[in-house]
Protein backbone atom coordinates (compact mmCIF):
# COMPACT_ATOMS: atom_id res chain seq x y z
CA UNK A 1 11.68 26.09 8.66
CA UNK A 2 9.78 24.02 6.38
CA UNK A 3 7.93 26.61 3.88
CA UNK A 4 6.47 23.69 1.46
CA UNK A 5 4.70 21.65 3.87
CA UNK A 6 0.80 22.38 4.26
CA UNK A 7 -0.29 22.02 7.84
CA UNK A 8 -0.83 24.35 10.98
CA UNK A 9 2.15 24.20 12.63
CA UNK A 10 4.30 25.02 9.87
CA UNK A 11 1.53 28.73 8.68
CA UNK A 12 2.06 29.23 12.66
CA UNK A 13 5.59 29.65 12.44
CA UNK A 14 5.23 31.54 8.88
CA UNK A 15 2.55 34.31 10.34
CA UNK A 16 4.85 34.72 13.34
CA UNK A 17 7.25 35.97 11.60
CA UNK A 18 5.34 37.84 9.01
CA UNK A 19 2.72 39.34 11.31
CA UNK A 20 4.42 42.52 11.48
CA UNK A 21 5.49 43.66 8.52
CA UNK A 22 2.62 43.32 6.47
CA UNK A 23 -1.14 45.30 6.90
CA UNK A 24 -2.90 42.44 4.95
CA UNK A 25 -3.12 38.90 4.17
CA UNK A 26 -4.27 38.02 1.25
CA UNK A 27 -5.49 34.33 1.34
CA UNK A 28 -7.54 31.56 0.09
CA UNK A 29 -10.39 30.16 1.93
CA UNK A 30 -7.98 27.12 4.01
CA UNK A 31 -9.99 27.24 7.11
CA UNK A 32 -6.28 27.28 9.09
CA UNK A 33 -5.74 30.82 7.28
CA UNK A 34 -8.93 32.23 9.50
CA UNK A 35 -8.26 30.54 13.02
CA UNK A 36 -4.20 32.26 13.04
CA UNK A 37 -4.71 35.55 11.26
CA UNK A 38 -7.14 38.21 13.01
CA UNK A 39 -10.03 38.92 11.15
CA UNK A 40 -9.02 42.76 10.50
CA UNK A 41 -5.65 41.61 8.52
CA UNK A 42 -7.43 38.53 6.40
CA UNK A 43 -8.70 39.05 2.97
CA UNK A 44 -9.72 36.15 1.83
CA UNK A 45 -10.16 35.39 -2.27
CA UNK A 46 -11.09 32.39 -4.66
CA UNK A 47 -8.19 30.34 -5.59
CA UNK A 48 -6.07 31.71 -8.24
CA UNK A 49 -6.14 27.94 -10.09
CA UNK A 50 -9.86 28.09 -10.02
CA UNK A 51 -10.07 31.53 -11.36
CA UNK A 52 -7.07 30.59 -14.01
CA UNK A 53 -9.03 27.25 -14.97
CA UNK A 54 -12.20 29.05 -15.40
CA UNK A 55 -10.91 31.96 -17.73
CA UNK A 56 -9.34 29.06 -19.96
CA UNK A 57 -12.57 27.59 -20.35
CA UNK A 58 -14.57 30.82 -21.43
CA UNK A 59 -11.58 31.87 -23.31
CA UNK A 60 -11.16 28.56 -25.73
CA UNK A 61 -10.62 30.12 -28.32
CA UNK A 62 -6.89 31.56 -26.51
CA UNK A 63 -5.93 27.62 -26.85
CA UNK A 64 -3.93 25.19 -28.63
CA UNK A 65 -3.60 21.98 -28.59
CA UNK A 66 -0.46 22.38 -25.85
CA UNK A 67 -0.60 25.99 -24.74
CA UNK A 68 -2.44 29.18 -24.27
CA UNK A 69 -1.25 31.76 -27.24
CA UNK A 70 -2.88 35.10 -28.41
CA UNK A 71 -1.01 37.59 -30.91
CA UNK A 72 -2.32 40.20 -29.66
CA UNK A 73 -1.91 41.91 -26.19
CA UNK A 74 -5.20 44.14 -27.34
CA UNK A 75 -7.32 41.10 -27.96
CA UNK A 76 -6.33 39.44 -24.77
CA UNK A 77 -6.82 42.63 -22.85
CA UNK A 78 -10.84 42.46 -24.79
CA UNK A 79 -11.20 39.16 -24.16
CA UNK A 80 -10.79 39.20 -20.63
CA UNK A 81 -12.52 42.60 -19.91
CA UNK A 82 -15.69 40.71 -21.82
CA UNK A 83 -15.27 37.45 -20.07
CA UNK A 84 -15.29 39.40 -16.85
CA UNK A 85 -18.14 41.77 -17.44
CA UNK A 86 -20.32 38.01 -18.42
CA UNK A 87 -19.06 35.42 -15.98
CA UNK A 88 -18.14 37.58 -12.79
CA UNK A 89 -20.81 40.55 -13.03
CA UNK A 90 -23.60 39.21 -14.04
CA UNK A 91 -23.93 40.80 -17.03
CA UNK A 92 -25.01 37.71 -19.38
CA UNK A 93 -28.12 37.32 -16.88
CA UNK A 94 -29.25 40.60 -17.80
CA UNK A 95 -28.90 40.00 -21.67
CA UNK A 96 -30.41 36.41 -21.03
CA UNK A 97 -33.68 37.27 -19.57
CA UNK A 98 -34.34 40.02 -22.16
CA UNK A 99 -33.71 38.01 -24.96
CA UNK A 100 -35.95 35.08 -23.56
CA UNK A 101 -38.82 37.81 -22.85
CA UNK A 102 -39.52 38.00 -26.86
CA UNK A 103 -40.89 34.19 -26.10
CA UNK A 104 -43.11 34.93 -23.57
């Protein structure tokens, strides 16, 4: 069975065999993922390269010229707790419009 291709056919014969030994399937949003897996079993989440990409960006200041590098497990850990609580709860909106109401 060819794993590495990317069509139908080949998550068909995949699913069939995984079907029953897993609860859940955890899954981006490929449109093929939702017509073969029922609807109870399918979780479906943002892709992990888009999520990756977009903590890079927040988190510059992780970067080097070639790689991502901290020093500090703590400071990574702080980072990412405070890029999560602005970018993904919608915590910056809150702090933006009460700043902005001093203007107005």
């Amino acid at each position: 069975m060819d794993y590495w291709q990317s069509d139908a056919r080949t998550f068909k014969k995949l699913y069939e065999r995984l079907k029953d030994k897993a609860e859940r399937f955890y899954t981006d949003d490929w449109e093929v993922y939702r017509k073969i897996i029922p609807e109870d079993k399918l979780i479906q989440s943002i892709r992990i390269e888009q999520s990756n990409s977009n903590v890079r960006h927040y988190l510059g200041r992780m970067t080097t010229k070639n790689k991502i590098v901290s020093k500090s497990i703590e400071m990574i850990d702080i980072s990412l707790r405070i890029s999560c609580c602005l970018n993904e709860y919608g915590f910056y909106e809150i702090f933006q419009s009460k700043f902005l109401s001093i203007f107005t």
